[in-house]
PDB file of N, CA and C in Angstrom:
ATOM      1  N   UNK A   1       0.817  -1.198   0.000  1.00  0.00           N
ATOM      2  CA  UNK A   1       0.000   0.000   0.000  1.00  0.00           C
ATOM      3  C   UNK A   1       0.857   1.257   0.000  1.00  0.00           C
ATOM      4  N   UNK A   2       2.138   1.283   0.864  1.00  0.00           N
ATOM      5  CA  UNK A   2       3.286   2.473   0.908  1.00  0.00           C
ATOM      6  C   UNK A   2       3.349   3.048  -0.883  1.00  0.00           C
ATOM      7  N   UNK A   3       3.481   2.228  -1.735  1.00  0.00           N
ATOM      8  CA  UNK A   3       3.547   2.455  -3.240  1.00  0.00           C
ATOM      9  C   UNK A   3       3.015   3.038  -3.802  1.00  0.00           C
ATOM     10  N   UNK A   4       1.670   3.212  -3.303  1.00  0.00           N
ATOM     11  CA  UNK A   4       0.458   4.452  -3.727  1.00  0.00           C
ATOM     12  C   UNK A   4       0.730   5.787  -3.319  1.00  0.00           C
ATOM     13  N   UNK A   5       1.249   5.638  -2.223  1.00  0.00           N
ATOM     14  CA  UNK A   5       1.666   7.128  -1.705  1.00  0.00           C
ATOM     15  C   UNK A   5       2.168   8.328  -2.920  1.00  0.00           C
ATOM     16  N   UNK A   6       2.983   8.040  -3.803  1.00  0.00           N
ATOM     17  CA  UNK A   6       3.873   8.437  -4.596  1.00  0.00           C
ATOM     18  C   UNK A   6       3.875   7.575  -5.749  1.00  0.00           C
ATOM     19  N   UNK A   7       2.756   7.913  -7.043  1.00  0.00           N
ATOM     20  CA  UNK A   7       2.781   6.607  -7.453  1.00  0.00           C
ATOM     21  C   UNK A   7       2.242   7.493  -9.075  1.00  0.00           C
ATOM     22  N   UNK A   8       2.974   7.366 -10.238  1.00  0.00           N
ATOM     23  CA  UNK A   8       2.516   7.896 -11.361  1.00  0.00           C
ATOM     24  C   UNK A   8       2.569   6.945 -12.501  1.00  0.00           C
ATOM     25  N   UNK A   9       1.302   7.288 -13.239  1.00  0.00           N
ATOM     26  CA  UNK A   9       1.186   6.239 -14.488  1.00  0.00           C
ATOM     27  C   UNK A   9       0.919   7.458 -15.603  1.00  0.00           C
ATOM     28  N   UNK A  10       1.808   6.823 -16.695  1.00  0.00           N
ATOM     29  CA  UNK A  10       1.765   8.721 -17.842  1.00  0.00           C
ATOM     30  C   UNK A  10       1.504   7.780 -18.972  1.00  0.00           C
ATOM     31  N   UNK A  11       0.760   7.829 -19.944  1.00  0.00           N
ATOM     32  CA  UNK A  11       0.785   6.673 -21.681  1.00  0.00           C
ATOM     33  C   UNK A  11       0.767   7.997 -22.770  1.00  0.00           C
ATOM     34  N   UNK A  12       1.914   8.435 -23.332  1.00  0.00           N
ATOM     35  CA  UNK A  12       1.626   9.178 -24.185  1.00  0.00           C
ATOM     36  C   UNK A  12       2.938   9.287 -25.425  1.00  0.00           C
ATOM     37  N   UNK A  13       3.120  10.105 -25.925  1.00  0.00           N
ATOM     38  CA  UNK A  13       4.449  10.621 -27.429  1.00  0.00           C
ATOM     39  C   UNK A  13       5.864  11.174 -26.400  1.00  0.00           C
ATOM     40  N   UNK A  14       6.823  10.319 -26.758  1.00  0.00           N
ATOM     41  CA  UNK A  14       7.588  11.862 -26.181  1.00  0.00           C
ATOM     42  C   UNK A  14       7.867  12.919 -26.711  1.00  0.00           C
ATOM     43  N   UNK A  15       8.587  13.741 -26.424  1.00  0.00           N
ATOM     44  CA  UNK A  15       9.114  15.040 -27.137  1.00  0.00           C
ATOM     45  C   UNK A  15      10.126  15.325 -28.082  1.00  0.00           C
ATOM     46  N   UNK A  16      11.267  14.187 -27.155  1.00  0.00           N
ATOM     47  CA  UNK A  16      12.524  14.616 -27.372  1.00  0.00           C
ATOM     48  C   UNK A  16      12.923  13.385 -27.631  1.00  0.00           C
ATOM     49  N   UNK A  17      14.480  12.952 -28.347  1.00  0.00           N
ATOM     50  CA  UNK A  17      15.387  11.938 -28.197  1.00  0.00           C
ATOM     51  C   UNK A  17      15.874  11.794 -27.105  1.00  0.00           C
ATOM     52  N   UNK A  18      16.012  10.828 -25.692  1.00  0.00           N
ATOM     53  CA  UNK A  18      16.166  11.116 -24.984  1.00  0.00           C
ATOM     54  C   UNK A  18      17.872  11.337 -24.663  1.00  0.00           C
ATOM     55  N   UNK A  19      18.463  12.285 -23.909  1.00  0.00           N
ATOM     56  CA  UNK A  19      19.798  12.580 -23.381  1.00  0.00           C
ATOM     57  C   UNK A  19      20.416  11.453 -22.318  1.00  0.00           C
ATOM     58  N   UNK A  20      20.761  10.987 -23.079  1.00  0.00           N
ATOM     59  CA  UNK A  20      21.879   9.802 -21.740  1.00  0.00           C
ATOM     60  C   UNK A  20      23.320  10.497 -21.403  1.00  0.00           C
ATOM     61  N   UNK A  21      23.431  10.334 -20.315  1.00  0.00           N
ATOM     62  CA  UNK A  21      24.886  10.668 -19.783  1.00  0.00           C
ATOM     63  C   UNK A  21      25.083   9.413 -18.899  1.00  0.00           C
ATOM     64  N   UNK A  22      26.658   9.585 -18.585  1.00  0.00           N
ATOM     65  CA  UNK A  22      27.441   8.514 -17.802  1.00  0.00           C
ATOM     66  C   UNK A  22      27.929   8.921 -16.478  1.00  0.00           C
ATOM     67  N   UNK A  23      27.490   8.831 -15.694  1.00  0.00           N
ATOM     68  CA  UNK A  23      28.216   9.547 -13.963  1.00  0.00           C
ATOM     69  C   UNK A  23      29.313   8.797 -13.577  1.00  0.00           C
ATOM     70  N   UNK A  24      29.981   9.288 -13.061  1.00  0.00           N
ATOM     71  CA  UNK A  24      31.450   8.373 -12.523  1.00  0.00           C
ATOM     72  C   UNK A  24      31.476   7.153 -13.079  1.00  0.00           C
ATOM     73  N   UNK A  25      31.744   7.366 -14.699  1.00  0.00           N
ATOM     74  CA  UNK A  25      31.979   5.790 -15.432  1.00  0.00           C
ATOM     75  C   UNK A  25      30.880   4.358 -15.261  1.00  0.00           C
ATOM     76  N   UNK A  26      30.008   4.909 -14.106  1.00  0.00           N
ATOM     77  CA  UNK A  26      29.179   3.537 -13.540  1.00  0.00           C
ATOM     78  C   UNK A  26      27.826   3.195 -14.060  1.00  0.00           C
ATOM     79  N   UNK A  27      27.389   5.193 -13.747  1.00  0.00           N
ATOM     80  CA  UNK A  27      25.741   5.038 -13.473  1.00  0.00           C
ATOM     81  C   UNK A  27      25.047   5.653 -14.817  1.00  0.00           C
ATOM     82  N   UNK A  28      24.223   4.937 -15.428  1.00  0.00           N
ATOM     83  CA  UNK A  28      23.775   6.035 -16.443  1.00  0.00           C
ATOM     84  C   UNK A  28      22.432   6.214 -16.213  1.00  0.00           C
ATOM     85  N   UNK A  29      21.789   7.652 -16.718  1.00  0.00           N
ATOM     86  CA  UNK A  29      20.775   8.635 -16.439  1.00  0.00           C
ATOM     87  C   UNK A  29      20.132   9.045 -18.033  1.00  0.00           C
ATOM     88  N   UNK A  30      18.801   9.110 -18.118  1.00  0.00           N
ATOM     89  CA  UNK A  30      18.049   9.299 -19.259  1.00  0.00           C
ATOM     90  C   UNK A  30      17.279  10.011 -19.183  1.00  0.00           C
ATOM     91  N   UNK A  31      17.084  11.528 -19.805  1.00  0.00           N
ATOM     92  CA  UNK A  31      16.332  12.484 -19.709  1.00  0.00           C
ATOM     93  C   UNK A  31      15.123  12.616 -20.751  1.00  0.00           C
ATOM     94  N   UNK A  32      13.976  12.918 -20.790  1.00  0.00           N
ATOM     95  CA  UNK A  32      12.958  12.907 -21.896  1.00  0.00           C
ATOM     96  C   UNK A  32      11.941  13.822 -21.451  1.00  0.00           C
ATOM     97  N   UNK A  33      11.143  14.120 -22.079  1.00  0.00           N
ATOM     98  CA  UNK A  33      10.224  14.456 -21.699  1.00  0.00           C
ATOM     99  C   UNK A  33       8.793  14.000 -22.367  1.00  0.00           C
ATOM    100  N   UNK A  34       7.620  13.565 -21.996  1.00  0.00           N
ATOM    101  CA  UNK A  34       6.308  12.857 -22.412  1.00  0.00           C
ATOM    102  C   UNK A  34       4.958  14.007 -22.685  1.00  0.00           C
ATOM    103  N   UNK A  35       4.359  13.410 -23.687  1.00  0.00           N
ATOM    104  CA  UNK A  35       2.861  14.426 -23.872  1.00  0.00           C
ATOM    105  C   UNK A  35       2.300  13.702 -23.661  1.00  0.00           C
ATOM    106  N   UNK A  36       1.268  14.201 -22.563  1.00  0.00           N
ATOM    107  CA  UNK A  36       0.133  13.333 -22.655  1.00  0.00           C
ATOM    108  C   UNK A  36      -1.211  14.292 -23.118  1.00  0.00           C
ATOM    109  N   UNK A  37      -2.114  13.765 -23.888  1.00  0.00           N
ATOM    110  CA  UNK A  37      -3.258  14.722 -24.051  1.00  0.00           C
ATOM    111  C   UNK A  37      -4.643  14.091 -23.711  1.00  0.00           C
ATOM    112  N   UNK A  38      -5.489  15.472 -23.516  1.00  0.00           N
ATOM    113  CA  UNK A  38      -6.701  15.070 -22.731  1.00  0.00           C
ATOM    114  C   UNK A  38      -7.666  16.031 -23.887  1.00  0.00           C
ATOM    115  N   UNK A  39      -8.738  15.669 -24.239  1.00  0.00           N
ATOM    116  CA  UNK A  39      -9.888  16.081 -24.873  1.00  0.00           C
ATOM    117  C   UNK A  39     -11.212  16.168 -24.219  1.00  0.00           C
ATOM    118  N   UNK A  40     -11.767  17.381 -23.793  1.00  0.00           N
ATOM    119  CA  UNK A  40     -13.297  17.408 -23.418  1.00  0.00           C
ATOM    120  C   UNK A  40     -13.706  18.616 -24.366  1.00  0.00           C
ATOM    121  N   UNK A  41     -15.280  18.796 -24.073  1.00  0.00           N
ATOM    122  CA  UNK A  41     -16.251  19.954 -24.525  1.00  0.00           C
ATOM    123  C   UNK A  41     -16.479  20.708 -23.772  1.00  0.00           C
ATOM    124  N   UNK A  42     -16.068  22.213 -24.322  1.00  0.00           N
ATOM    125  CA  UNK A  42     -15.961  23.376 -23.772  1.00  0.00           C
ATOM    126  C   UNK A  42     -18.018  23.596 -23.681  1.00  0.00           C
ATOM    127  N   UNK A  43     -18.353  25.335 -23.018  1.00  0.00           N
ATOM    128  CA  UNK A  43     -19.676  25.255 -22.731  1.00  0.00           C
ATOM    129  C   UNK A  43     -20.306  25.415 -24.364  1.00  0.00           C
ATOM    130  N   UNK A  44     -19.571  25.846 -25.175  1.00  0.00           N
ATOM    131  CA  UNK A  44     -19.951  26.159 -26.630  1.00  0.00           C
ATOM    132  C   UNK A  44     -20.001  24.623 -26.936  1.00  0.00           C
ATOM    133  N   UNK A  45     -19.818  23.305 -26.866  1.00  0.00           N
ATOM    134  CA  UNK A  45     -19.779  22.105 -27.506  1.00  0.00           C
ATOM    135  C   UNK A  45     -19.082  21.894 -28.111  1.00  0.00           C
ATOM    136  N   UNK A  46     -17.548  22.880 -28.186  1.00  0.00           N
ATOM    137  CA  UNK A  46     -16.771  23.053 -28.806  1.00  0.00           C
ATOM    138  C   UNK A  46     -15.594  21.540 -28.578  1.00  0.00           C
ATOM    139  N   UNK A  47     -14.848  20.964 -29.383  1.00  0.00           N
ATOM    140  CA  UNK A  47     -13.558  20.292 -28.769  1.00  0.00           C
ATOM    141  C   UNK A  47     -12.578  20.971 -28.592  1.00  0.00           C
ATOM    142  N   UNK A  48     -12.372  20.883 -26.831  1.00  0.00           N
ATOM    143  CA  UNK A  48     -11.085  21.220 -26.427  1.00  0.00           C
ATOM    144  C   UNK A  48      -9.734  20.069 -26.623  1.00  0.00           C
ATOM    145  N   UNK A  49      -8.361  20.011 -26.725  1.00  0.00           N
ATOM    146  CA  UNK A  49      -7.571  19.776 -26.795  1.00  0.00           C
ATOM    147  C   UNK A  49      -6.219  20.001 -26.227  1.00  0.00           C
ATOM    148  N   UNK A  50      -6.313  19.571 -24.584  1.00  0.00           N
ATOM    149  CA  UNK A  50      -4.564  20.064 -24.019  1.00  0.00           C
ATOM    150  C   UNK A  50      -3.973  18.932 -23.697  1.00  0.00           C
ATOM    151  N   UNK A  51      -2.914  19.640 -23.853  1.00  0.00           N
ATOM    152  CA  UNK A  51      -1.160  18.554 -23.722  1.00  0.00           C
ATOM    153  C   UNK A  51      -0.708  18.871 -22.516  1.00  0.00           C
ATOM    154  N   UNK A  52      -0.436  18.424 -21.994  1.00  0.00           N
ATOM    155  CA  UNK A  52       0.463  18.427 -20.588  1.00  0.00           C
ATOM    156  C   UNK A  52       1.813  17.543 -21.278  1.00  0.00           C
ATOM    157  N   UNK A  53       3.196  18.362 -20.456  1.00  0.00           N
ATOM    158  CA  UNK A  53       4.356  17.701 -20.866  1.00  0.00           C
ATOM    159  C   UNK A  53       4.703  17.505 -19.459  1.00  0.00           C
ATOM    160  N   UNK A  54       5.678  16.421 -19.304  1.00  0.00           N
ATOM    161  CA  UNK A  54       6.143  15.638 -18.413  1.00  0.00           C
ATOM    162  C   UNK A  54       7.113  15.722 -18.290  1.00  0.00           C
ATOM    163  N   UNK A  55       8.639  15.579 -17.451  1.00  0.00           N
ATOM    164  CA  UNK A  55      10.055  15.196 -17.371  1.00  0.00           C
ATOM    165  C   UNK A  55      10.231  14.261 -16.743  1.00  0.00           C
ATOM    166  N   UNK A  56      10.654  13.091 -17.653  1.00  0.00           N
ATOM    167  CA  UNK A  56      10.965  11.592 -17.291  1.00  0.00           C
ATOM    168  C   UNK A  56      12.698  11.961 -16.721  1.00  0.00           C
ATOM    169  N   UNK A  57      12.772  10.740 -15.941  1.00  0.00           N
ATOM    170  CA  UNK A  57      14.344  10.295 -15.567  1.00  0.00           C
ATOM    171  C   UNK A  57      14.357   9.241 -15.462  1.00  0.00           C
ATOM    172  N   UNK A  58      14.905   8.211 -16.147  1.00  0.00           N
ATOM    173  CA  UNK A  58      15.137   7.228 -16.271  1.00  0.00           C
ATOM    174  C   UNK A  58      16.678   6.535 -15.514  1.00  0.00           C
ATOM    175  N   UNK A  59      17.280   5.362 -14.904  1.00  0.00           N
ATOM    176  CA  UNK A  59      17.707   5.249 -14.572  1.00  0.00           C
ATOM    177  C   UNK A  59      18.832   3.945 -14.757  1.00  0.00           C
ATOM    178  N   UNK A  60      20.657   3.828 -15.080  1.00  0.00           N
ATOM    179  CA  UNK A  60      20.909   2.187 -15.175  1.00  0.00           C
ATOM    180  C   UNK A  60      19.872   1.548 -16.868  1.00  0.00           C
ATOM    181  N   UNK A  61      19.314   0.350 -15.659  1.00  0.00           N
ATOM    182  CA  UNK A  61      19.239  -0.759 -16.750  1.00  0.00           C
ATOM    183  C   UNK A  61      18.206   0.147 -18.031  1.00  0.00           C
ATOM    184  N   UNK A  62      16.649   1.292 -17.445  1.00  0.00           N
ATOM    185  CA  UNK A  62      16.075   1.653 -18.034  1.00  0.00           C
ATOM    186  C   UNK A  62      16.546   3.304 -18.811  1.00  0.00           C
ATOM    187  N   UNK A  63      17.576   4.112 -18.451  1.00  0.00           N
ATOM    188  CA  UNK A  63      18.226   4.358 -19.135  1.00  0.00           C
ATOM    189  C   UNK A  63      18.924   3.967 -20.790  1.00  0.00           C
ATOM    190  N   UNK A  64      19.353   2.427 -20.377  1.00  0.00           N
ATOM    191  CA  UNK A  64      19.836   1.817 -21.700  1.00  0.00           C
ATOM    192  C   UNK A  64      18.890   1.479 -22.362  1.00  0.00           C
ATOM    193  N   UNK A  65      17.884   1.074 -22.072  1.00  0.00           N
ATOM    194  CA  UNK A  65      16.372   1.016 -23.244  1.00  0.00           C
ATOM    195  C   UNK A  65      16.328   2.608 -23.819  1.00  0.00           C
ATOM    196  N   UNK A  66      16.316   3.359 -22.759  1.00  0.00           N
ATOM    197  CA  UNK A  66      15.806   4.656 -23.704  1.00  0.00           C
ATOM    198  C   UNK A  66      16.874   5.014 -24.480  1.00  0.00           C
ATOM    199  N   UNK A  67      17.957   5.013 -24.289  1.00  0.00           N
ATOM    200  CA  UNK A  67      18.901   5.259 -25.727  1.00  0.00           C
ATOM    201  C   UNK A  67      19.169   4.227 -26.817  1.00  0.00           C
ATOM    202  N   UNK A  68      18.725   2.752 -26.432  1.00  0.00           N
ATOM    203  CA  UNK A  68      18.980   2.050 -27.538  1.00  0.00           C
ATOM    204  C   UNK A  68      17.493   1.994 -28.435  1.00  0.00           C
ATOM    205  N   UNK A  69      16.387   2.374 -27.463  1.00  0.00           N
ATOM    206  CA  UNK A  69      15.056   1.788 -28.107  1.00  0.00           C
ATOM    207  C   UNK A  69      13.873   3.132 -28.527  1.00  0.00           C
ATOM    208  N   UNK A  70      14.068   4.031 -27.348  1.00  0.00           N
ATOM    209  CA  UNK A  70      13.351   5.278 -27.509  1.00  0.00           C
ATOM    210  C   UNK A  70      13.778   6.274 -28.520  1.00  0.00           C
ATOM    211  N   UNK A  71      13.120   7.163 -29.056  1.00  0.00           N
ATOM    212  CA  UNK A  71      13.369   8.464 -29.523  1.00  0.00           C
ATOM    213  C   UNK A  71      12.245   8.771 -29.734  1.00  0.00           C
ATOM    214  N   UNK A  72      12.660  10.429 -30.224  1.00  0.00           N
ATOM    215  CA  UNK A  72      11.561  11.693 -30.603  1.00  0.00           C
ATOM    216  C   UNK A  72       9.945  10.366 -31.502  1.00  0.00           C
ATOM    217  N   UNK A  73       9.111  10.637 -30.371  1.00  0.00           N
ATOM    218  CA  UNK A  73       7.831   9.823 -31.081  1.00  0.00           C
ATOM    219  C   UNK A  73       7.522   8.574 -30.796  1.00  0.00           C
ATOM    220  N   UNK A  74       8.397   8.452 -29.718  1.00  0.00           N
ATOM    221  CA  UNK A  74       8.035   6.707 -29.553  1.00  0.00           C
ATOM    222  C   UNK A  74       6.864   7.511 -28.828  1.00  0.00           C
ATOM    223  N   UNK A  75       5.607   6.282 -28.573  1.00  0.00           N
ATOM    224  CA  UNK A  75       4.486   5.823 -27.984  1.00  0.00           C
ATOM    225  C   UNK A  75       5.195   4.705 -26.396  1.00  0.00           C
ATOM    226  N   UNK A  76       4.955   5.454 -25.364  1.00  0.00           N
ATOM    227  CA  UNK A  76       5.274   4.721 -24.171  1.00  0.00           C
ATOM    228  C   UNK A  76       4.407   4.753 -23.178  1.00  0.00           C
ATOM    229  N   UNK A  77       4.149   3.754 -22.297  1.00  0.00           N
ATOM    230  CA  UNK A  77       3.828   3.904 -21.336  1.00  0.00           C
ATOM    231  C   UNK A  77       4.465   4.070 -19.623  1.00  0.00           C
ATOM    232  N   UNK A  78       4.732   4.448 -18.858  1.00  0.00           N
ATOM    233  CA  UNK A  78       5.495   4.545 -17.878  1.00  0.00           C
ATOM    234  C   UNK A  78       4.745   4.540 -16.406  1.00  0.00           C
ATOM    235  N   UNK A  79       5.648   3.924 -15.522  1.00  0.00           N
ATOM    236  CA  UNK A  79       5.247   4.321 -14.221  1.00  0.00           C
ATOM    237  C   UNK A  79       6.372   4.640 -13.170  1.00  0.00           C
ATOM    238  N   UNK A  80       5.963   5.533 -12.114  1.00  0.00           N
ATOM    239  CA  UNK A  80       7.169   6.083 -11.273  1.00  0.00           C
ATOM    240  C   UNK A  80       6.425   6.794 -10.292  1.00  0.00           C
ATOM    241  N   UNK A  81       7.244   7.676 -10.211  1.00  0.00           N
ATOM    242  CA  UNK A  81       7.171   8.246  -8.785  1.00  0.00           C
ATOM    243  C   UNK A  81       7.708   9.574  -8.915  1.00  0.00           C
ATOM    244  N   UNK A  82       6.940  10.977  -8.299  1.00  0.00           N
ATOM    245  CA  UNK A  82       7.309  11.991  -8.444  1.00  0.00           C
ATOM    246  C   UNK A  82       8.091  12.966  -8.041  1.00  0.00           C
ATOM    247  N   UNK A  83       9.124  13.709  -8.745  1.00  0.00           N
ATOM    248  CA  UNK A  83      10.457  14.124  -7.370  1.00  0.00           C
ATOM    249  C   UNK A  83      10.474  15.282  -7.774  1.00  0.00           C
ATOM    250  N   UNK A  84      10.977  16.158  -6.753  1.00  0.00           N
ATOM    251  CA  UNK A  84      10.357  17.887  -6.632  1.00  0.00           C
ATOM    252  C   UNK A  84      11.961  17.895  -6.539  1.00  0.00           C
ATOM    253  N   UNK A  85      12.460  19.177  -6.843  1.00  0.00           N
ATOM    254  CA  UNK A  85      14.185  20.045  -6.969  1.00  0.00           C
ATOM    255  C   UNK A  85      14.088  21.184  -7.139  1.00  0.00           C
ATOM    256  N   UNK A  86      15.210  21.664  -6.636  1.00  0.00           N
ATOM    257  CA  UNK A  86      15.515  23.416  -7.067  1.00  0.00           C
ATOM    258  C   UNK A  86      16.822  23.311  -7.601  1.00  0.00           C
ATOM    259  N   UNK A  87      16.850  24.579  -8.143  1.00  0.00           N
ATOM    260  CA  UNK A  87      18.419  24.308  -8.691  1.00  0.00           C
ATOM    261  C   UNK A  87      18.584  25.977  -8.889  1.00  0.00           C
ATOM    262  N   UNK A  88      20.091  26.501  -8.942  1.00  0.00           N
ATOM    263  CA  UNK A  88      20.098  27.998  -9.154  1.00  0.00           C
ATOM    264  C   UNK A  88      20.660  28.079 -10.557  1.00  0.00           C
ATOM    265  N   UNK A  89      20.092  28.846 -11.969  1.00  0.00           N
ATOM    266  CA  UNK A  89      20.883  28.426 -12.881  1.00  0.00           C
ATOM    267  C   UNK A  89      21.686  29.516 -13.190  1.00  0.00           C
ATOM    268  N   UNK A  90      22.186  29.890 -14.017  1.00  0.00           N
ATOM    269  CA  UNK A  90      23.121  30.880 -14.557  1.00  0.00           C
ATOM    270  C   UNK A  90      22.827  32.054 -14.453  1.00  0.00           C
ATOM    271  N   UNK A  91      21.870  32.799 -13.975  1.00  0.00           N
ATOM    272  CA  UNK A  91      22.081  34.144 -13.623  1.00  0.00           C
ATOM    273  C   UNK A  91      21.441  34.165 -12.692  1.00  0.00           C
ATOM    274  N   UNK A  92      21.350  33.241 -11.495  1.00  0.00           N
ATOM    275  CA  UNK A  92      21.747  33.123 -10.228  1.00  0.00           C
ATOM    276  C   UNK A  92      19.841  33.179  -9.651  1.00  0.00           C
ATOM    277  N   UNK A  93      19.146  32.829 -10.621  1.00  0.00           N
ATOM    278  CA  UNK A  93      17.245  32.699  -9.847  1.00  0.00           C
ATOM    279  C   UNK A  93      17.464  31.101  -9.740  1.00  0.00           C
ATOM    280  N   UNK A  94      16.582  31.050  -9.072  1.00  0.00           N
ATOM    281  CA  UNK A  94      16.463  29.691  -8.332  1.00  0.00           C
ATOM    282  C   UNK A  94      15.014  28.892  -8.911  1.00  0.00           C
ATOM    283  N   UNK A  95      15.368  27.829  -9.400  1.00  0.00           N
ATOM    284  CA  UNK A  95      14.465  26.930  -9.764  1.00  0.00           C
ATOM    285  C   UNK A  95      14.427  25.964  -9.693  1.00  0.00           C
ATOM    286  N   UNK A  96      12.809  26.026  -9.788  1.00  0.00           N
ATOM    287  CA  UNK A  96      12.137  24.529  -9.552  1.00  0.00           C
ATOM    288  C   UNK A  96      11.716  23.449 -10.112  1.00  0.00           C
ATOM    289  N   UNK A  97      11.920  22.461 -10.580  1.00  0.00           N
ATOM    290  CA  UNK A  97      11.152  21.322 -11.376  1.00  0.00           C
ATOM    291  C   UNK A  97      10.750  19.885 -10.730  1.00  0.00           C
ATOM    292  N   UNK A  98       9.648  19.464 -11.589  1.00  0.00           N
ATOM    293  CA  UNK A  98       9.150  18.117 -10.605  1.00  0.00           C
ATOM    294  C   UNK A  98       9.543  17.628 -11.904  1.00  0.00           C
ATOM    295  N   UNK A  99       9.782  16.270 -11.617  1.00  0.00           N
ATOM    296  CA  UNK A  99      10.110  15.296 -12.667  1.00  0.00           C
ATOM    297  C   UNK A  99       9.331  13.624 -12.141  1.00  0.00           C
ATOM    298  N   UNK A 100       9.134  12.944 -13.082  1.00  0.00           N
ATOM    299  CA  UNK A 100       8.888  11.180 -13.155  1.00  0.00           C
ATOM    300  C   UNK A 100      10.216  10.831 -12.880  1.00  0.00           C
ATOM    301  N   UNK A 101      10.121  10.172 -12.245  1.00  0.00           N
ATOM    302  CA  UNK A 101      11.448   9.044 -12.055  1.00  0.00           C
ATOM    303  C   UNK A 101      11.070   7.738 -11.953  1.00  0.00           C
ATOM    304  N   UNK A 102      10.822   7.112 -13.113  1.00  0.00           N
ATOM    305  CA  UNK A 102      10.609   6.218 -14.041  1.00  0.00           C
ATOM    306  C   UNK A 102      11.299   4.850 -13.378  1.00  0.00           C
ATOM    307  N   UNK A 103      10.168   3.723 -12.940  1.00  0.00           N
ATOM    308  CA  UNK A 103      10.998   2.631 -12.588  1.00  0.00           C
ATOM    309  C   UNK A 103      10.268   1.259 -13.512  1.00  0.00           C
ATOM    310  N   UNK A 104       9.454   1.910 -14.315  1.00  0.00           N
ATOM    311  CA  UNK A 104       8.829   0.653 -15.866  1.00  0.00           C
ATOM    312  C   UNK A 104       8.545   1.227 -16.737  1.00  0.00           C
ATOM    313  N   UNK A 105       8.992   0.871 -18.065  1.00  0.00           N
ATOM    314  CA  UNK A 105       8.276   1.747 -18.936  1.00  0.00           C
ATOM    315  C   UNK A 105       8.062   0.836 -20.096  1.00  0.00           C
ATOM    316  N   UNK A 106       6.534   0.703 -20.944  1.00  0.00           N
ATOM    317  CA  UNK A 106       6.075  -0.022 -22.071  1.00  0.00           C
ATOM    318  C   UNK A 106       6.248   0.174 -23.064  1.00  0.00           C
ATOM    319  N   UNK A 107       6.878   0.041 -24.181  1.00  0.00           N
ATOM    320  CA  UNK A 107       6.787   0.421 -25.516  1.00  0.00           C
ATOM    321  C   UNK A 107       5.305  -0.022 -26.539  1.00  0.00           C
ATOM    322  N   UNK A 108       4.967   1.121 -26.685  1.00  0.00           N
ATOM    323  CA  UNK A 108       3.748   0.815 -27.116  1.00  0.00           C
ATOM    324  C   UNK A 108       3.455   1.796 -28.684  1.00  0.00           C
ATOM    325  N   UNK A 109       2.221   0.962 -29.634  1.00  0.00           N
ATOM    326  CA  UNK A 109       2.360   1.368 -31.118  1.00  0.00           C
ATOM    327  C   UNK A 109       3.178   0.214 -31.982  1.00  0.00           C
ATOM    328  N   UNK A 110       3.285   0.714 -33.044  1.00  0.00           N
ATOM    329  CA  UNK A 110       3.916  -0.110 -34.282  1.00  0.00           C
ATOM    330  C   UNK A 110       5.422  -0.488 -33.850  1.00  0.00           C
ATOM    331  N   UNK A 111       5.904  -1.417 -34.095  1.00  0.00           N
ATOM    332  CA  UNK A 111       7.239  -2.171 -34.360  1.00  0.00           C
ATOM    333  C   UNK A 111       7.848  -1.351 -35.741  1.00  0.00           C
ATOM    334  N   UNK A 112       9.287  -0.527 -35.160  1.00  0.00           N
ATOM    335  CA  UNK A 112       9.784  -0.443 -36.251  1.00  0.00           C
ATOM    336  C   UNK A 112      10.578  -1.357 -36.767  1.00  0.00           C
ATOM    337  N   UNK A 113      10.830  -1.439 -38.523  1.00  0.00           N
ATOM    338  CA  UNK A 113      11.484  -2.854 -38.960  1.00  0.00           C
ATOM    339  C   UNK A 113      12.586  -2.450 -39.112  1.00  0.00           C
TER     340      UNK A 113
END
């Protein structure tokens, strides 16, 4: 039950090719980001259409899937857990981002040949 506490499921396109790097020769890290979209009717009966984007982190073994198997457009499904940061960047404001930190993720859609 602890697992629910902190617990995210995202099925959508990603954005990007994802960025792998290597940390002290050992650990590798996979950056992406996911769309997911949602459709309802506005009060006009109109179709609405929004995207929400996501920041995956992938980790190790699922890292190496996303650089050998993912890119710009794969169809995935994922689940994880959500992690909050600040960081100060280059002209010294301080920011914030939440990210997925990704511990399954589905490949889903067509087989490329």
């Amino acid at each position: 039950m602890s697992n629910l506490r902190n617990s995210v499921r995202l099925m959508g396109f990603l954005g990007n090719d994802p960025e792998v790097k290597t940390i002290n020769d050992k650990k590798k890290v996979a950056r992406v980001s996911i769309a997911t979209n949602e459709s309802y009717k506005n009060d006009k009966g109109e179709k609405i259409e929004e995207t929400q984007w996501h920041n995956l982190v992938l980790w190790d073994r699922l890292a190496n899937l996303a650089e050998n198997y993912l890119h710009k457009g794969s169809e995935v499904s994922i689940e994880g857990k959500l992690s909050n940061r600040s960081y100060t960047d280059k002209e010294g404001v301080k920011r914030y981002i939440t990210e997925v930190l990704v511990n399954d993720v589905q490949m889903l859609g067509k087989k490329s040949m």
